[in-house]
C-alpha atoms as a PDB file:
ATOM      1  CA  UNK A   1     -46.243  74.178  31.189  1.00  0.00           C
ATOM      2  CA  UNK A   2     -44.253  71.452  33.312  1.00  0.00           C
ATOM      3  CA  UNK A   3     -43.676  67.958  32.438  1.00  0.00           C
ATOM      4  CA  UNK A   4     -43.191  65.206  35.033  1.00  0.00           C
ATOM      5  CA  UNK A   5     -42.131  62.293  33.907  1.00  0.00           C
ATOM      6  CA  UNK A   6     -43.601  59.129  36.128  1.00  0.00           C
ATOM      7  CA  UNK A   7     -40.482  57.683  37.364  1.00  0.00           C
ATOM      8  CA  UNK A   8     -39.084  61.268  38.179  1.00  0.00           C
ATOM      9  CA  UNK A   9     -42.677  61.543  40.062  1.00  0.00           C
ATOM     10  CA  UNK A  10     -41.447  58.128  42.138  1.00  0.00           C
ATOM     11  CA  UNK A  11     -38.080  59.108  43.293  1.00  0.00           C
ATOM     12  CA  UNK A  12     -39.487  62.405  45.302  1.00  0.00           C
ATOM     13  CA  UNK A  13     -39.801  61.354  48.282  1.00  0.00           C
ATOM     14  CA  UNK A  14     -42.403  63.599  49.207  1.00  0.00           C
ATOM     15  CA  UNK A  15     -44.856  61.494  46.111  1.00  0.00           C
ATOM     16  CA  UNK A  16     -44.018  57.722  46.596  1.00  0.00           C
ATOM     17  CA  UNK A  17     -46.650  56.011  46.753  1.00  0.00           C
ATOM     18  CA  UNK A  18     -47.665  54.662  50.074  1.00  0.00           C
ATOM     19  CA  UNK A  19     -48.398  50.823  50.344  1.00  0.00           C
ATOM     20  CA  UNK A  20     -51.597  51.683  52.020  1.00  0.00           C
ATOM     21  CA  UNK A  21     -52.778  54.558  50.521  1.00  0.00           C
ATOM     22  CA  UNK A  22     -56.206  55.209  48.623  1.00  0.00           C
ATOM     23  CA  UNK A  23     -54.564  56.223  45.520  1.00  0.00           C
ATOM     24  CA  UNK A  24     -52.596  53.094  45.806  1.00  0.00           C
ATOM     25  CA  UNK A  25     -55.209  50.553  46.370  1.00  0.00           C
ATOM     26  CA  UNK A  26     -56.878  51.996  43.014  1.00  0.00           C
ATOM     27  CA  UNK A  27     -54.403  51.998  41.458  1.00  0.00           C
ATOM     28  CA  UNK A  28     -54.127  48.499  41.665  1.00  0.00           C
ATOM     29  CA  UNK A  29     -57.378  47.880  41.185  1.00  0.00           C
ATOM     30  CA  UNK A  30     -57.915  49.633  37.786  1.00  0.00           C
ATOM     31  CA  UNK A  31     -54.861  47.837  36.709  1.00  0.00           C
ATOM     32  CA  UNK A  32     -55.934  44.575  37.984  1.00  0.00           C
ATOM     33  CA  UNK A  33     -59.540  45.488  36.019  1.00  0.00           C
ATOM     34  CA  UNK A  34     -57.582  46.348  32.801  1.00  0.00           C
ATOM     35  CA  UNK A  35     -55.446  43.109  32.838  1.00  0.00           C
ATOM     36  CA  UNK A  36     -58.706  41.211  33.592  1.00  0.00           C
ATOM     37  CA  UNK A  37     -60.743  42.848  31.005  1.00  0.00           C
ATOM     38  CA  UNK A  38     -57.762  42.486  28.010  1.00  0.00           C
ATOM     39  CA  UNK A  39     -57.514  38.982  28.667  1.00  0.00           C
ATOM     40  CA  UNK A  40     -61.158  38.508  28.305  1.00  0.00           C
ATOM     41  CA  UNK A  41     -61.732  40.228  25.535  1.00  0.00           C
ATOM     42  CA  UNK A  42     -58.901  38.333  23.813  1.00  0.00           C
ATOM     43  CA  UNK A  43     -59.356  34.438  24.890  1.00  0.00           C
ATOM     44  CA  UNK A  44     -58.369  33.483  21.886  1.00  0.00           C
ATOM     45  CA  UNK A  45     -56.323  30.097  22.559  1.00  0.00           C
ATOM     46  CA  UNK A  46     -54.314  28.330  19.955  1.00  0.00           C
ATOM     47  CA  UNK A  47     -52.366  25.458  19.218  1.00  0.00           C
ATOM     48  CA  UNK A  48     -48.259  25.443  19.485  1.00  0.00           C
ATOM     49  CA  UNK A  49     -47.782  22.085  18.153  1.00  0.00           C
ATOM     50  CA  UNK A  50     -48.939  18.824  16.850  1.00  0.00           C
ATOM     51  CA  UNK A  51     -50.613  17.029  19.718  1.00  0.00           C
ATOM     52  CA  UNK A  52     -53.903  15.763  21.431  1.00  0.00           C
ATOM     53  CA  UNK A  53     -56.686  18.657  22.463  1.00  0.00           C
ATOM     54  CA  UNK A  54     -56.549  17.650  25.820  1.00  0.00           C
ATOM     55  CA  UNK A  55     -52.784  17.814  26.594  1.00  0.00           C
ATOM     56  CA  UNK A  56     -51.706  21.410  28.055  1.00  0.00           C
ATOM     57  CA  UNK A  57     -48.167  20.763  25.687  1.00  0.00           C
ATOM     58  CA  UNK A  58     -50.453  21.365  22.381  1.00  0.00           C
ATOM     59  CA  UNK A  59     -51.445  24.823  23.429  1.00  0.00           C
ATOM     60  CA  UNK A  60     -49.680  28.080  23.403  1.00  0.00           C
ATOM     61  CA  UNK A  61     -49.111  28.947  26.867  1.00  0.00           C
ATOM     62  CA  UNK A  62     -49.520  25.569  28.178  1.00  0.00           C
ATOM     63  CA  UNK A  63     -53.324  25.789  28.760  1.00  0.00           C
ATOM     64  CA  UNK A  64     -55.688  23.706  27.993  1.00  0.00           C
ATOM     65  CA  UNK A  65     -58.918  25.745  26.547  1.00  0.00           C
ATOM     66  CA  UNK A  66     -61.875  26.000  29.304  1.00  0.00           C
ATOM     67  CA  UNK A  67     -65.530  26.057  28.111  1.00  0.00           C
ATOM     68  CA  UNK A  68     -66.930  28.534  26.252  1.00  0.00           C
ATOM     69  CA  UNK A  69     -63.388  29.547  24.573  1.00  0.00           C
ATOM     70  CA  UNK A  70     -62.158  30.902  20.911  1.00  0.00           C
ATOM     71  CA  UNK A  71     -59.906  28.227  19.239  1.00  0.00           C
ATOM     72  CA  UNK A  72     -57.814  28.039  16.960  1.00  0.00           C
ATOM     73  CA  UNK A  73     -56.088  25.041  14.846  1.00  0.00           C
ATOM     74  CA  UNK A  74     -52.858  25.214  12.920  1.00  0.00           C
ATOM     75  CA  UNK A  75     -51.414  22.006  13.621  1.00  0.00           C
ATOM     76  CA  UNK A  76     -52.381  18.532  13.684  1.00  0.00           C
ATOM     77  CA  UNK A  77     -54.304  17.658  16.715  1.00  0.00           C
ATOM     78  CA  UNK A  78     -56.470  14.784  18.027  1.00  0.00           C
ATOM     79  CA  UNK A  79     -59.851  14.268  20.243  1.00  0.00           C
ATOM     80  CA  UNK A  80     -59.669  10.830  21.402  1.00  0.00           C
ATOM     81  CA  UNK A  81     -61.812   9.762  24.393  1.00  0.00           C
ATOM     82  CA  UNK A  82     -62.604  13.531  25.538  1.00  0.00           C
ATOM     83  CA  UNK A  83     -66.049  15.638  25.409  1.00  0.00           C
ATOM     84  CA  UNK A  84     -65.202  19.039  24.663  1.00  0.00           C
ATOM     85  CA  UNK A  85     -66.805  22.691  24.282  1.00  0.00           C
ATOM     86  CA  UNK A  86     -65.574  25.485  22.927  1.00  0.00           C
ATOM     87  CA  UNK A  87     -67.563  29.076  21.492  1.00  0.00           C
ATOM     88  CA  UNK A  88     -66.276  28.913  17.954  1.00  0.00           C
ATOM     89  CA  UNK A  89     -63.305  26.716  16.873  1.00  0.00           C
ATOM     90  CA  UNK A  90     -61.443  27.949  13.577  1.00  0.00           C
ATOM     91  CA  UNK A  91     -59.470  25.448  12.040  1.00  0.00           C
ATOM     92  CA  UNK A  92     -56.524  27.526  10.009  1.00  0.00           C
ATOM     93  CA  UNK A  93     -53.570  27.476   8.119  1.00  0.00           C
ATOM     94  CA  UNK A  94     -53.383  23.352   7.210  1.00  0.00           C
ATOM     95  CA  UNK A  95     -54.665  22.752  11.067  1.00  0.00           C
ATOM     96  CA  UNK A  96     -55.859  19.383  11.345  1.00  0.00           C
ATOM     97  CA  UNK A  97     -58.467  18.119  13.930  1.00  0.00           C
ATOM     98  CA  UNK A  98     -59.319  14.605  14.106  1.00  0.00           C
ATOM     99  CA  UNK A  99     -62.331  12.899  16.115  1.00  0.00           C
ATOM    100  CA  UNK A 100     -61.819   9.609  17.265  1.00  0.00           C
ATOM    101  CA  UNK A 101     -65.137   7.227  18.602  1.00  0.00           C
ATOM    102  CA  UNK A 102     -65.508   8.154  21.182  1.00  0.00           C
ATOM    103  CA  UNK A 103     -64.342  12.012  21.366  1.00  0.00           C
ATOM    104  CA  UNK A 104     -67.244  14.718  21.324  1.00  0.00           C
ATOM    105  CA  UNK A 105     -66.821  18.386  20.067  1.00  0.00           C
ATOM    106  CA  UNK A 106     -69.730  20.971  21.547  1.00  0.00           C
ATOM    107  CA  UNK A 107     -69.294  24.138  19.275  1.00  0.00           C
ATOM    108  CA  UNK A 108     -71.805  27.266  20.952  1.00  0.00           C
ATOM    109  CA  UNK A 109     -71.395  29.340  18.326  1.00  0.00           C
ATOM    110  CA  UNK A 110     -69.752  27.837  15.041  1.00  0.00           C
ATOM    111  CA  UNK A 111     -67.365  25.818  13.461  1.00  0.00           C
ATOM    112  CA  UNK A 112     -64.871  27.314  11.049  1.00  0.00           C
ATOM    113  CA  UNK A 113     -62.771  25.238   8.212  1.00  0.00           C
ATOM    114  CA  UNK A 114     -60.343  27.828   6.809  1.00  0.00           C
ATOM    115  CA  UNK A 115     -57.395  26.385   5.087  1.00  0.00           C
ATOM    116  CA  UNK A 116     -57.701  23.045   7.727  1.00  0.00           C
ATOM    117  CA  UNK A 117     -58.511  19.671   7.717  1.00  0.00           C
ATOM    118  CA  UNK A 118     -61.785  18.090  10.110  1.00  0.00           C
ATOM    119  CA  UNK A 119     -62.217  14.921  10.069  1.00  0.00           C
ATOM    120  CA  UNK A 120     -64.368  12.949  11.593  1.00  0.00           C
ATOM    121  CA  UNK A 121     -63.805   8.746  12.054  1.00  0.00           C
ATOM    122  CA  UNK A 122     -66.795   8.494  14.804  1.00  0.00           C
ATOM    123  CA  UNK A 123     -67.088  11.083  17.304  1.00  0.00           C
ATOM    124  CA  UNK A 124     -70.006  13.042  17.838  1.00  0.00           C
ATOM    125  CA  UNK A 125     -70.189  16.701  16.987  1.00  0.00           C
ATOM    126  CA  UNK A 126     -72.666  19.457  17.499  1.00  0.00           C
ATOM    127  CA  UNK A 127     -72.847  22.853  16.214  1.00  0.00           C
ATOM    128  CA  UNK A 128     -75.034  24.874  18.365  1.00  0.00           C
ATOM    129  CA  UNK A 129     -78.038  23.786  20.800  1.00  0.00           C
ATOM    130  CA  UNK A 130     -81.037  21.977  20.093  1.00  0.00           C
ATOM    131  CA  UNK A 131     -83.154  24.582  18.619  1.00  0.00           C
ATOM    132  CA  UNK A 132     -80.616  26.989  18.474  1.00  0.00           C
ATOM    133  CA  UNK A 133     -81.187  27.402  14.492  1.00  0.00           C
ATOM    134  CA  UNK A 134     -78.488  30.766  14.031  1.00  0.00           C
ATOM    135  CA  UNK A 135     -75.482  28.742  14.450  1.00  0.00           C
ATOM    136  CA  UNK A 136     -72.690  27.920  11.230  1.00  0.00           C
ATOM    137  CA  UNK A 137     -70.542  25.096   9.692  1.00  0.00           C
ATOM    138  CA  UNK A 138     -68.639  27.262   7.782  1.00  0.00           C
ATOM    139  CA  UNK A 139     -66.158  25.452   4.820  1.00  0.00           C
ATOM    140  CA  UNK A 140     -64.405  28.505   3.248  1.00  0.00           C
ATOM    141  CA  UNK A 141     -61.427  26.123   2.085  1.00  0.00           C
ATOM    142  CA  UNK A 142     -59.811  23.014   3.457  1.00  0.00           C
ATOM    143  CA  UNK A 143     -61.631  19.803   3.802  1.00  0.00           C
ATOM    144  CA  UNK A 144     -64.167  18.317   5.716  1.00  0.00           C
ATOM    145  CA  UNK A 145     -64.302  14.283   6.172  1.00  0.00           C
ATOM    146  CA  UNK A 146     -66.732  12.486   7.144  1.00  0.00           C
ATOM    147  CA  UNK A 147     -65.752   8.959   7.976  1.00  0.00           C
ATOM    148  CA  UNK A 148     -67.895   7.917  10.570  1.00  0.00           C
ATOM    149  CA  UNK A 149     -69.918   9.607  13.369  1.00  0.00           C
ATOM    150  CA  UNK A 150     -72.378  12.397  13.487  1.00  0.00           C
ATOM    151  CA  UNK A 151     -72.412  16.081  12.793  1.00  0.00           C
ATOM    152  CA  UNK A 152     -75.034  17.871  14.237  1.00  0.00           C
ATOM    153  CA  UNK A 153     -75.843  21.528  12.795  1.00  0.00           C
ATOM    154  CA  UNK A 154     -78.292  23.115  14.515  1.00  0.00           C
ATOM    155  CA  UNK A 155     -78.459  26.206  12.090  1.00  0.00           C
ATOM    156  CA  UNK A 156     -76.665  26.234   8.671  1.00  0.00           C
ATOM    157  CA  UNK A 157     -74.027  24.594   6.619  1.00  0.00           C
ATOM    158  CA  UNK A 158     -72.226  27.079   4.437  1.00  0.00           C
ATOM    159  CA  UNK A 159     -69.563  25.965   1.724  1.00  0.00           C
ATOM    160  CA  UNK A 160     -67.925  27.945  -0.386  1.00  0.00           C
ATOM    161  CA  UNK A 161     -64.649  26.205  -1.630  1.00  0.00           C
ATOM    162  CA  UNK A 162     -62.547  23.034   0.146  1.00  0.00           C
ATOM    163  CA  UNK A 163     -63.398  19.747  -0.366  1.00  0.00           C
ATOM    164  CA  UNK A 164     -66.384  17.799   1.196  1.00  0.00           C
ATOM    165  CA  UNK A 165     -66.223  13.820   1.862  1.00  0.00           C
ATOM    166  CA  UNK A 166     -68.333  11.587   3.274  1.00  0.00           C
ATOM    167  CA  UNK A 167     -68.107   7.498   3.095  1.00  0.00           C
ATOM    168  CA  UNK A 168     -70.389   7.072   6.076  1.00  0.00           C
ATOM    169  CA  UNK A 169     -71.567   8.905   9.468  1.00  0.00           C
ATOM    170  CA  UNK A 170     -74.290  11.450   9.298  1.00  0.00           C
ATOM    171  CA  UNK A 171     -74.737  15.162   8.562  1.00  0.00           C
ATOM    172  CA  UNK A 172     -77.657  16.381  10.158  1.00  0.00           C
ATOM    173  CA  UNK A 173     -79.169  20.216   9.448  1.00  0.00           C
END
């Protein structure tokens, strides 16, 4: 049995691959399908640093998370003026989000505290669509505050350890 190592296999001349060739142009594409499909698959986006959710400098990578994204919290960040919405949001690892007035958090799917902090001092939130009943506010450990504002569950409110406060605002489920 022979064994050809790949970049023995592109120095014969007689096997380089040709820019135009059919085993070329699939070649790309199944690696262009792979890279596409990994990234998807893992759209997980976190945050780098303190900051506000809307600045790219918060986020690992420099990108701001589109709709419909996985997020996760480890450092202190704040929603000020901005309507966001992400798939689930995890708040981890003393992660801190903070909802100013007039700053709105859409969560699809649900809402994670897990050793974070979210508090809320007037912002709207919603967990899940109207009528959407299967979605979670989950409070493993951490805190959740309640200052001001609204918190919309459309589904269920789980808590299992952290801290709950509330001096005003509304928790609706």
């Amino acid at each position: 049995m022979k064994t050809l190592h790949f970049s023995t296999f592109l120095k014969q001349k007689n096997h380089m691959l040709k820019p135009n060739s059919l085993i070329t142009k699939g070649a790309i594409m199944c690696a262009t399908f792979f890279i596409l499909a990994s990234n998807k698959l893992s759209a997980q986006y976190k945050t780098t640093r303190i900051g506000n959710y809307t600045s790219s400098s918060t986020w690992l990578g420099g990108v701001v998370p589109p709709v419909n994204s996985d997020v996760v919290i480890s450092h202190t960040v704040t929603l000020n003026s901005a309507s966001v919405s992400v798939k689930k949001l995890t708040l981890a690892g003393g992660g801190s989000l903070t909802i100013n007035n007039s700053g709105a958090l859409m969560a699809s799917d649900a809402l994670a505290i897990n050793g974070g902090t979210l508090k809320n001092e007037g912002g709207t939130i919603n967990i899940g669509t109207s009528g959407g009943g299967d979605k979670v506010l989950n409070l493993s450990s951490g805190s959740l505050d309640i200052i001001d504002g609204v918190i919309n569950v459309n589904g269920r409110v789980v808590m299992r350890g952290g801290y709950f406060l509330m001096s005003g605002g509304e928790l609706n489920y």
